[in-house]
C-alpha atoms as a PDB file:
ATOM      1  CA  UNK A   1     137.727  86.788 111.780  1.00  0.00           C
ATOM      2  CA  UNK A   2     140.715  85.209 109.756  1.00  0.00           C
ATOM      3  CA  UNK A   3     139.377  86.606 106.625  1.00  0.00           C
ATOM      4  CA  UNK A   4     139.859  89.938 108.494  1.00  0.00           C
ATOM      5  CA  UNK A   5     136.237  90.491 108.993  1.00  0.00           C
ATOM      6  CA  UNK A   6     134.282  91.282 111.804  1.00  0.00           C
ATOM      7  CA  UNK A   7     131.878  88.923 113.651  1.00  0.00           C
ATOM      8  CA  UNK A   8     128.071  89.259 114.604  1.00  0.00           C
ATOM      9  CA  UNK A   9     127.701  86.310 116.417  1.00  0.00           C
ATOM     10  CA  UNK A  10     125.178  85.351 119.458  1.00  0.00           C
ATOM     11  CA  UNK A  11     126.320  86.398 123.359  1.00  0.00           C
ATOM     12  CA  UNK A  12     126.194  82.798 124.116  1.00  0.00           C
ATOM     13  CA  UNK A  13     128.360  79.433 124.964  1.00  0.00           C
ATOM     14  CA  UNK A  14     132.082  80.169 124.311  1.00  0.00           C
ATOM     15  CA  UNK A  15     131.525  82.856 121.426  1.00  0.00           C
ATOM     16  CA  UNK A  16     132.503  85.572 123.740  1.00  0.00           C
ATOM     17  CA  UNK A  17     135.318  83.941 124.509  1.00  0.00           C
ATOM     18  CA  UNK A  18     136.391  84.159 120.938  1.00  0.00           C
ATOM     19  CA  UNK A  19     134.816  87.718 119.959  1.00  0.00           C
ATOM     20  CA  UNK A  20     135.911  90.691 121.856  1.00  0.00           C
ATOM     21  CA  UNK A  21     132.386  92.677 121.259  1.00  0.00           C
ATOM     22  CA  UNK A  22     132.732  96.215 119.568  1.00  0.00           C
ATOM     23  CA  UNK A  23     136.228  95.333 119.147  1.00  0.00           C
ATOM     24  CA  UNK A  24     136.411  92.347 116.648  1.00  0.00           C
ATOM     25  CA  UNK A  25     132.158  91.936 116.352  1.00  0.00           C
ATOM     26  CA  UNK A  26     129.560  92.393 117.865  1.00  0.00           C
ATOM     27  CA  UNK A  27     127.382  90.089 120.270  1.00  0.00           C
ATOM     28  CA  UNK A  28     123.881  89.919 119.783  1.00  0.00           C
ATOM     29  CA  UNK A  29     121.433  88.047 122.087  1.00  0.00           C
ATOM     30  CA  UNK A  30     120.331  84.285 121.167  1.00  0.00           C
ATOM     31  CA  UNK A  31     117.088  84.439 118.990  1.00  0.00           C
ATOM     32  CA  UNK A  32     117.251  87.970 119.075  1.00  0.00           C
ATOM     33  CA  UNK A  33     116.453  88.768 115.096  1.00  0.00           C
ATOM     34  CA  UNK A  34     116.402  92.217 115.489  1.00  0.00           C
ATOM     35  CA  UNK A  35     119.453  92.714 117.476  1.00  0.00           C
ATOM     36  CA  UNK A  36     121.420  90.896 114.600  1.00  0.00           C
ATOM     37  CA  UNK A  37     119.951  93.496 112.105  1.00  0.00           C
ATOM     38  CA  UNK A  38     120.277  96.377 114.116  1.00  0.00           C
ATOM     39  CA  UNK A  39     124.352  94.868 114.165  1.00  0.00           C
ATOM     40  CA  UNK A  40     124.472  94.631 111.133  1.00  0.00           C
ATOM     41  CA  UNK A  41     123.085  97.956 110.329  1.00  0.00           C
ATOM     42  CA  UNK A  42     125.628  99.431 112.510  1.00  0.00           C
ATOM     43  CA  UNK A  43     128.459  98.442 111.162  1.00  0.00           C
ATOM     44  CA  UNK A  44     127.601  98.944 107.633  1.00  0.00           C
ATOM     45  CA  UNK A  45     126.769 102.905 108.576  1.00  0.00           C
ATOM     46  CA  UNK A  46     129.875 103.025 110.062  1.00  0.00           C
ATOM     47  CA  UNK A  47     132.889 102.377 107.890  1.00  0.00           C
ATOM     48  CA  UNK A  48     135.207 103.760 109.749  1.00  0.00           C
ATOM     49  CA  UNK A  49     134.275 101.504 112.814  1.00  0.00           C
ATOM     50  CA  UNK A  50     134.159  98.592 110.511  1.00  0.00           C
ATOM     51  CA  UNK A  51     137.942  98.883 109.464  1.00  0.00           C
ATOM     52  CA  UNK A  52     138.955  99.419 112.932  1.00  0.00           C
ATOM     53  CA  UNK A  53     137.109  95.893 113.682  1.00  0.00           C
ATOM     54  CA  UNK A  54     138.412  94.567 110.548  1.00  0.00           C
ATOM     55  CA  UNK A  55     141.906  94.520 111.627  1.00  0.00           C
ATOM     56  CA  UNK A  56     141.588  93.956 114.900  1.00  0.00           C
ATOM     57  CA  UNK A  57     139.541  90.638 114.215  1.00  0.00           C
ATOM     58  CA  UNK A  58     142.180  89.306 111.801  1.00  0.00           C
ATOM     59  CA  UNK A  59     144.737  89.858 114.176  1.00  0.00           C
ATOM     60  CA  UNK A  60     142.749  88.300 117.104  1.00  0.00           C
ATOM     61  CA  UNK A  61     142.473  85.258 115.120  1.00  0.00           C
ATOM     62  CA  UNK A  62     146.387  85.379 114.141  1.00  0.00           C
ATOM     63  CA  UNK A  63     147.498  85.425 117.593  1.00  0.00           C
ATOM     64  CA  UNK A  64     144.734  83.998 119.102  1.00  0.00           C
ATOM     65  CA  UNK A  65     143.808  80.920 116.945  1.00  0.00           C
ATOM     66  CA  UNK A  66     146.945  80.193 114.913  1.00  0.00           C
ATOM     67  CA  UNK A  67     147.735  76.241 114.719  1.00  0.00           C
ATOM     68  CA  UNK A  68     151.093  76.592 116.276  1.00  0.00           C
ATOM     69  CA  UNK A  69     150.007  79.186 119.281  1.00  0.00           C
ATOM     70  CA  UNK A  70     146.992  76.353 119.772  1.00  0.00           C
ATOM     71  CA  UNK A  71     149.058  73.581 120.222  1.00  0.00           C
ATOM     72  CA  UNK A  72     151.588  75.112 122.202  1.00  0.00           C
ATOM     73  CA  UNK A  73     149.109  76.063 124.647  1.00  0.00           C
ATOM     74  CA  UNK A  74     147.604  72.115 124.302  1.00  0.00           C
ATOM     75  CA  UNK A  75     151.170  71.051 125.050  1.00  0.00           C
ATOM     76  CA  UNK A  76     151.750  73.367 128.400  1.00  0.00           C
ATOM     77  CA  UNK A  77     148.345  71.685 129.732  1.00  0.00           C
ATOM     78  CA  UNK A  78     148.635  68.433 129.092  1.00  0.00           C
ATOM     79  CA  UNK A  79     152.034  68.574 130.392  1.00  0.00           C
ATOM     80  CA  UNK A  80     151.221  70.282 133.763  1.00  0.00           C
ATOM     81  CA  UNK A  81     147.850  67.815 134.083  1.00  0.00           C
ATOM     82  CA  UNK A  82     149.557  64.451 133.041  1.00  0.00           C
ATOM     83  CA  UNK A  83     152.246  63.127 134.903  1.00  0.00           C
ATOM     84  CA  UNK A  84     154.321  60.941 132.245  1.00  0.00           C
ATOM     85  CA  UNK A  85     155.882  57.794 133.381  1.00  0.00           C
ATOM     86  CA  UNK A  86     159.409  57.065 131.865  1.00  0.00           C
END
């Protein structure tokens, strides 16, 4: 997603947390072999689809998982779950 591509990725753990499916990739079922090919398939017969995802995954990532945004949102929990002593 930060090289501005979309994701096929399995519906599993925290990956849908992290890829909006049809919008930045696609989810596929764990172990699912055909389901990845069929994703695959679909975006590469759809270009136009493809671009749309393209952009919208790199900008996911941008906003989503840039360094700063991360550890700004680190900060505001640690802060509101630690109570520091001075």
């Amino acid at each position: 997603m930060a090289c501005g591509l979309p994701v096929i990725t399995a519906d599993t753990s925290s990956l849908p947390e992290v890829v909006v499916d049809g919008e930045t990739g696609l989810l596929c079922a764990p172990d699912d072999v055909a389901a990845f090919v069929r994703a695959a398939r679909a975006l590469h017969a759809d270009g136009q689809h493809w671009l749309g995802m393209r952009g919208r995954a790199r900008q996911r990532a941008a906003l989503t998982f840039d360094q700063r945004a991360l550890l700004d949102r680190y900060l505001r929990l640690w802060q509101g779950e630690i109570r520091f002593s001075h």
